[in-house]
Protein backbone atom coordinates (compact mmCIF):
# COMPACT_ATOMS: atom_id res chain seq x y z
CA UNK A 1 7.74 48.63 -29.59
CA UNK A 2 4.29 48.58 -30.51
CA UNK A 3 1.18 50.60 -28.70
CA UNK A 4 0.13 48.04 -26.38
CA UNK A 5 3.53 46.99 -25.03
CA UNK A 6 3.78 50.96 -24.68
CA UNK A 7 0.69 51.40 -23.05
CA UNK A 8 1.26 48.27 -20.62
CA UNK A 9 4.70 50.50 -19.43
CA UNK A 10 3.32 53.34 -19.30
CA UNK A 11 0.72 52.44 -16.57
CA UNK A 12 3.08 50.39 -14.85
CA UNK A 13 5.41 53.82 -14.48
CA UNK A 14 2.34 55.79 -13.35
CA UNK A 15 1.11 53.11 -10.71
CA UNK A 16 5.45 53.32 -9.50
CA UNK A 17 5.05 57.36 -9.37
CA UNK A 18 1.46 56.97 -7.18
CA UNK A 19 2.71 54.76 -4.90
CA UNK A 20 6.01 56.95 -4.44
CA UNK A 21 3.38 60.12 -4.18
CA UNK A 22 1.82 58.09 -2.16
CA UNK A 23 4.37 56.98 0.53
CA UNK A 24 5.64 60.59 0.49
CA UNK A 25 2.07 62.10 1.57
CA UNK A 26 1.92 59.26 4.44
CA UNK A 27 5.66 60.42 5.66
CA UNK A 28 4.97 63.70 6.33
CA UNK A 29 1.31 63.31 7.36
CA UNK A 30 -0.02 65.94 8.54
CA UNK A 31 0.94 68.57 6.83
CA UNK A 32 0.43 70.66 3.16
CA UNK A 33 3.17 68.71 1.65
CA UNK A 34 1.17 65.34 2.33
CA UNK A 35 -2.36 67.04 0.60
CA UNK A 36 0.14 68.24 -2.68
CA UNK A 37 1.35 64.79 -2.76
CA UNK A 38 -1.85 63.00 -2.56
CA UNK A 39 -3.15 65.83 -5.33
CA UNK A 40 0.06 64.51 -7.27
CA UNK A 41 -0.72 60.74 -6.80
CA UNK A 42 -4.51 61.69 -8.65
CA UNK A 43 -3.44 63.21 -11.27
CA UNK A 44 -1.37 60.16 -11.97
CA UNK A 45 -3.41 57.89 -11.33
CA UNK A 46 -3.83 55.43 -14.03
CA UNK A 47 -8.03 54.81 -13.52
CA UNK A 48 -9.82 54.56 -16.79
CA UNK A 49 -12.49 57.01 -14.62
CA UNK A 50 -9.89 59.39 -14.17
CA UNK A 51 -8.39 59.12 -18.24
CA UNK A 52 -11.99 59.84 -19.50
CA UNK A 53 -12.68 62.60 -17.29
CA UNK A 54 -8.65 63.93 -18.32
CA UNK A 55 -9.99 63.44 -22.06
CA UNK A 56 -12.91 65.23 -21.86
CA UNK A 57 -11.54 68.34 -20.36
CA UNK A 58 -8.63 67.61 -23.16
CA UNK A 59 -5.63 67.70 -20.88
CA UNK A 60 -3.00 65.54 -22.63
CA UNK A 61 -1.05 62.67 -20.76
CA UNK A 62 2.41 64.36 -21.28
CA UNK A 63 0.73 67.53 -19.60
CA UNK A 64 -0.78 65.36 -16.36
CA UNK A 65 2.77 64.25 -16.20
CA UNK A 66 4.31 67.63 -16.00
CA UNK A 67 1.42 68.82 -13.39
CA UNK A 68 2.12 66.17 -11.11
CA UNK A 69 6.08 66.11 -11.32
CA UNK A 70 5.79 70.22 -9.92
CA UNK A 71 2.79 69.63 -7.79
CA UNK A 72 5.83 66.91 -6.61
CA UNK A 73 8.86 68.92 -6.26
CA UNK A 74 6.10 72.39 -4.45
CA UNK A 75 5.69 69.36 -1.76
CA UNK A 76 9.31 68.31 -1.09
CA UNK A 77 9.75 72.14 -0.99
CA UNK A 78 7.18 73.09 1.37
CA UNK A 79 8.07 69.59 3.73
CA UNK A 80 8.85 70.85 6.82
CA UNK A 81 12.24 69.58 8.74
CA UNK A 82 10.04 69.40 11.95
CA UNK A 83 7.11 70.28 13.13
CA UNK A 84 6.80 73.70 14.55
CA UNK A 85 4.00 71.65 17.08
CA UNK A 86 7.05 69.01 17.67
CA UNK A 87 9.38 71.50 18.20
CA UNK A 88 7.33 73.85 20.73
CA UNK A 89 6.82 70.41 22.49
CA UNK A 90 10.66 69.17 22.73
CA UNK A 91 11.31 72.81 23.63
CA UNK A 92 8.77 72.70 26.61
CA UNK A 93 9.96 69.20 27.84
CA UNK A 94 13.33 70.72 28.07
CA UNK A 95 12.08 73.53 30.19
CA UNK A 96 10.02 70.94 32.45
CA UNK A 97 13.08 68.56 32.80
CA UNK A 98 15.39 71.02 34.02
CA UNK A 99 12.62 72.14 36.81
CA UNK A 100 12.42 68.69 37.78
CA UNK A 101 16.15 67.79 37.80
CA UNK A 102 16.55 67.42 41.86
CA UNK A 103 15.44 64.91 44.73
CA UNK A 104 11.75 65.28 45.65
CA UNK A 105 10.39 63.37 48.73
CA UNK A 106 6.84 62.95 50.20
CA UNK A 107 8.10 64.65 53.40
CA UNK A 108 8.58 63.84 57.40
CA UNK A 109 4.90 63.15 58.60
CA UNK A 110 5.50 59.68 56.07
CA UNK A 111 6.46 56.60 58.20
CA UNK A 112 8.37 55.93 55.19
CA UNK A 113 9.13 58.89 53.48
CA UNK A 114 10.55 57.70 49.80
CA UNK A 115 12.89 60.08 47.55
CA UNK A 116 12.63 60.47 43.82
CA UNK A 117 16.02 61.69 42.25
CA UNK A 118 15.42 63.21 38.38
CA UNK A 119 18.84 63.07 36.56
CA UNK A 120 19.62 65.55 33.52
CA UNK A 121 20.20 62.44 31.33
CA UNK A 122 16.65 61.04 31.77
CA UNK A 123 17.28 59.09 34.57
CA UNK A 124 15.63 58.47 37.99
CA UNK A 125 16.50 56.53 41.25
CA UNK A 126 14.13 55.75 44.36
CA UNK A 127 15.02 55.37 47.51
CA UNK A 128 12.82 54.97 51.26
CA UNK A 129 13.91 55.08 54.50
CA UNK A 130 12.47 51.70 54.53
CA UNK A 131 15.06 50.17 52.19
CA UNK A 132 13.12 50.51 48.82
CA UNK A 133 15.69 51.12 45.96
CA UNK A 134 14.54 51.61 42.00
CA UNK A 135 16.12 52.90 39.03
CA UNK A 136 15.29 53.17 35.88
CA UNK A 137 14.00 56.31 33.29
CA UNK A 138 11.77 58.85 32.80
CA UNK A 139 9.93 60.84 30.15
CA UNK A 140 8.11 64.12 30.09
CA UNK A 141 4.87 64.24 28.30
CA UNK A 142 2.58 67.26 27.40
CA UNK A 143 5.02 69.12 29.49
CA UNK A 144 2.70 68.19 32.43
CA UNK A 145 3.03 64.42 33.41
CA UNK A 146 6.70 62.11 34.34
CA UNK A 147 6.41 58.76 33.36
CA UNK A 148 9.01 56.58 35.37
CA UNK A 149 9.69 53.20 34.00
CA UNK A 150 11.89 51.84 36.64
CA UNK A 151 12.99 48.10 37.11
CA UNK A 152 10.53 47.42 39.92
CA UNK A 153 7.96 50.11 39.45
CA UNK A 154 6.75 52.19 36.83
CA UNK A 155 5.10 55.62 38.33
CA UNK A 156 3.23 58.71 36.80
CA UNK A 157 3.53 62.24 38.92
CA UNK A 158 1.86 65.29 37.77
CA UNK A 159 3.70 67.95 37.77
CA UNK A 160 2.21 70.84 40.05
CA UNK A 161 4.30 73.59 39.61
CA UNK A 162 8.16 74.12 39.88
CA UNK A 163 8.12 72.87 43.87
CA UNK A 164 5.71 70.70 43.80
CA UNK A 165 4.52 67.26 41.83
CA UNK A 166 1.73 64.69 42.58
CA UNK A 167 1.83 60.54 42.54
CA UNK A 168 -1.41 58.86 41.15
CA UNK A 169 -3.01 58.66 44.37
CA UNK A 170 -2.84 62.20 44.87
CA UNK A 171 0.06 62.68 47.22
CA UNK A 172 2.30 65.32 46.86
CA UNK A 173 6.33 65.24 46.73
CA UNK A 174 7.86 68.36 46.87
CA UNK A 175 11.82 69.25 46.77
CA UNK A 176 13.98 67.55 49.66
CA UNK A 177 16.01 70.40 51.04
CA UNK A 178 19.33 69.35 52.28
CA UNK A 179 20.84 70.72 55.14
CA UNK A 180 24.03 70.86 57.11
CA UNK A 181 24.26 69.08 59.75
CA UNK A 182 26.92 69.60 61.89
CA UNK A 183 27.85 70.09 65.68
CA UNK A 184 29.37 73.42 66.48
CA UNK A 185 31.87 71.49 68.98
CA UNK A 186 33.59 69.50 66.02
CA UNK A 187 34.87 72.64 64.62
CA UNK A 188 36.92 74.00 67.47
């Protein structure tokens, strides 16, 4: 093999190992591991800029090579799993869904009171006194707003505090409390 046919591979290996640096560091954006392997991806890269300035200081290819291979493996070290941000955040959904898993309702001084059910598997259903019927999901996000994508209407509520949540216009639902009704006479 002569030198150009070995040069010619050469950068085609280094352009392979940037763009690999390079799709690493855009997986697991933001974060250290996505700065090492952008740091990795220049030291590789095959720029006649970047060979001069390599020369000049008089680090050797083979060396580069060897810089950015543990810059490489520091990175997938240091990549976390998750996101301690994305886990705080799943963790506080969880807390806010199982506040909200009940039946909320506008109340009685409604003509048409409606009634929100929250299911534990991420599921809602609407129902009026005035025949209105919906189903469909909802999500949780910043821990402070439900997003209801339903079949007929798609809602957002702000969540208030543990009794009480508010519709976009500003009306609040709080828990429907369920009583017994029953007449003292049937039990005899």
């Amino acid at each position: 093999m002569n030198k150009e046919t070995a040069g010619k591979i050469r950068m085609i290996v280094q352009w392979v190992l940037v763009a690999l640096c390079v799709l690493c560091a855009f997986g697991w954006m933001p974060s250290l591991s996505s700065v090492l392997f952008l740091l990795a991806a220049l030291i590789l890269l095959p720029i006649k800029k970047f060979e001069e300035v390599f020369e000049k200081i008089k680090i050797k290819f083979v060396i580069r090579i060897v810089a950015a291979f543990i810059i490489f493996i520091i990175a997938c070290c240091v990549t976390p799993e998750e996101a301690p941000s994305t886990a705080a955040k799943k963790e506080a959904a969880a807390d806010v869904k199982a506040q909200i898993i009940d039946t909320w309702h506008y109340g009685d001084d409604r003509a048409i009171d409606f009634y929100y059910t929250f299911n534990e598997d991420g599921t809602f259903h609407l129902t009026s006194d005035g025949g209105t019927y919906d189903e469909g999901t909802y999500e949780i996000v910043e821990g402070k707003t439900i997003k209801t994508t339903g079949q007929f209407y798609n809602n957002t509520f702000t969540i208030k505090n543990a009794d009480k949540i508010v519709d976009e216009k500003g009306e609040a639902l709080k828990r429907f409390v369920r009583e017994d009704y029953y007449d003292d006479d049937d039990n005899e």
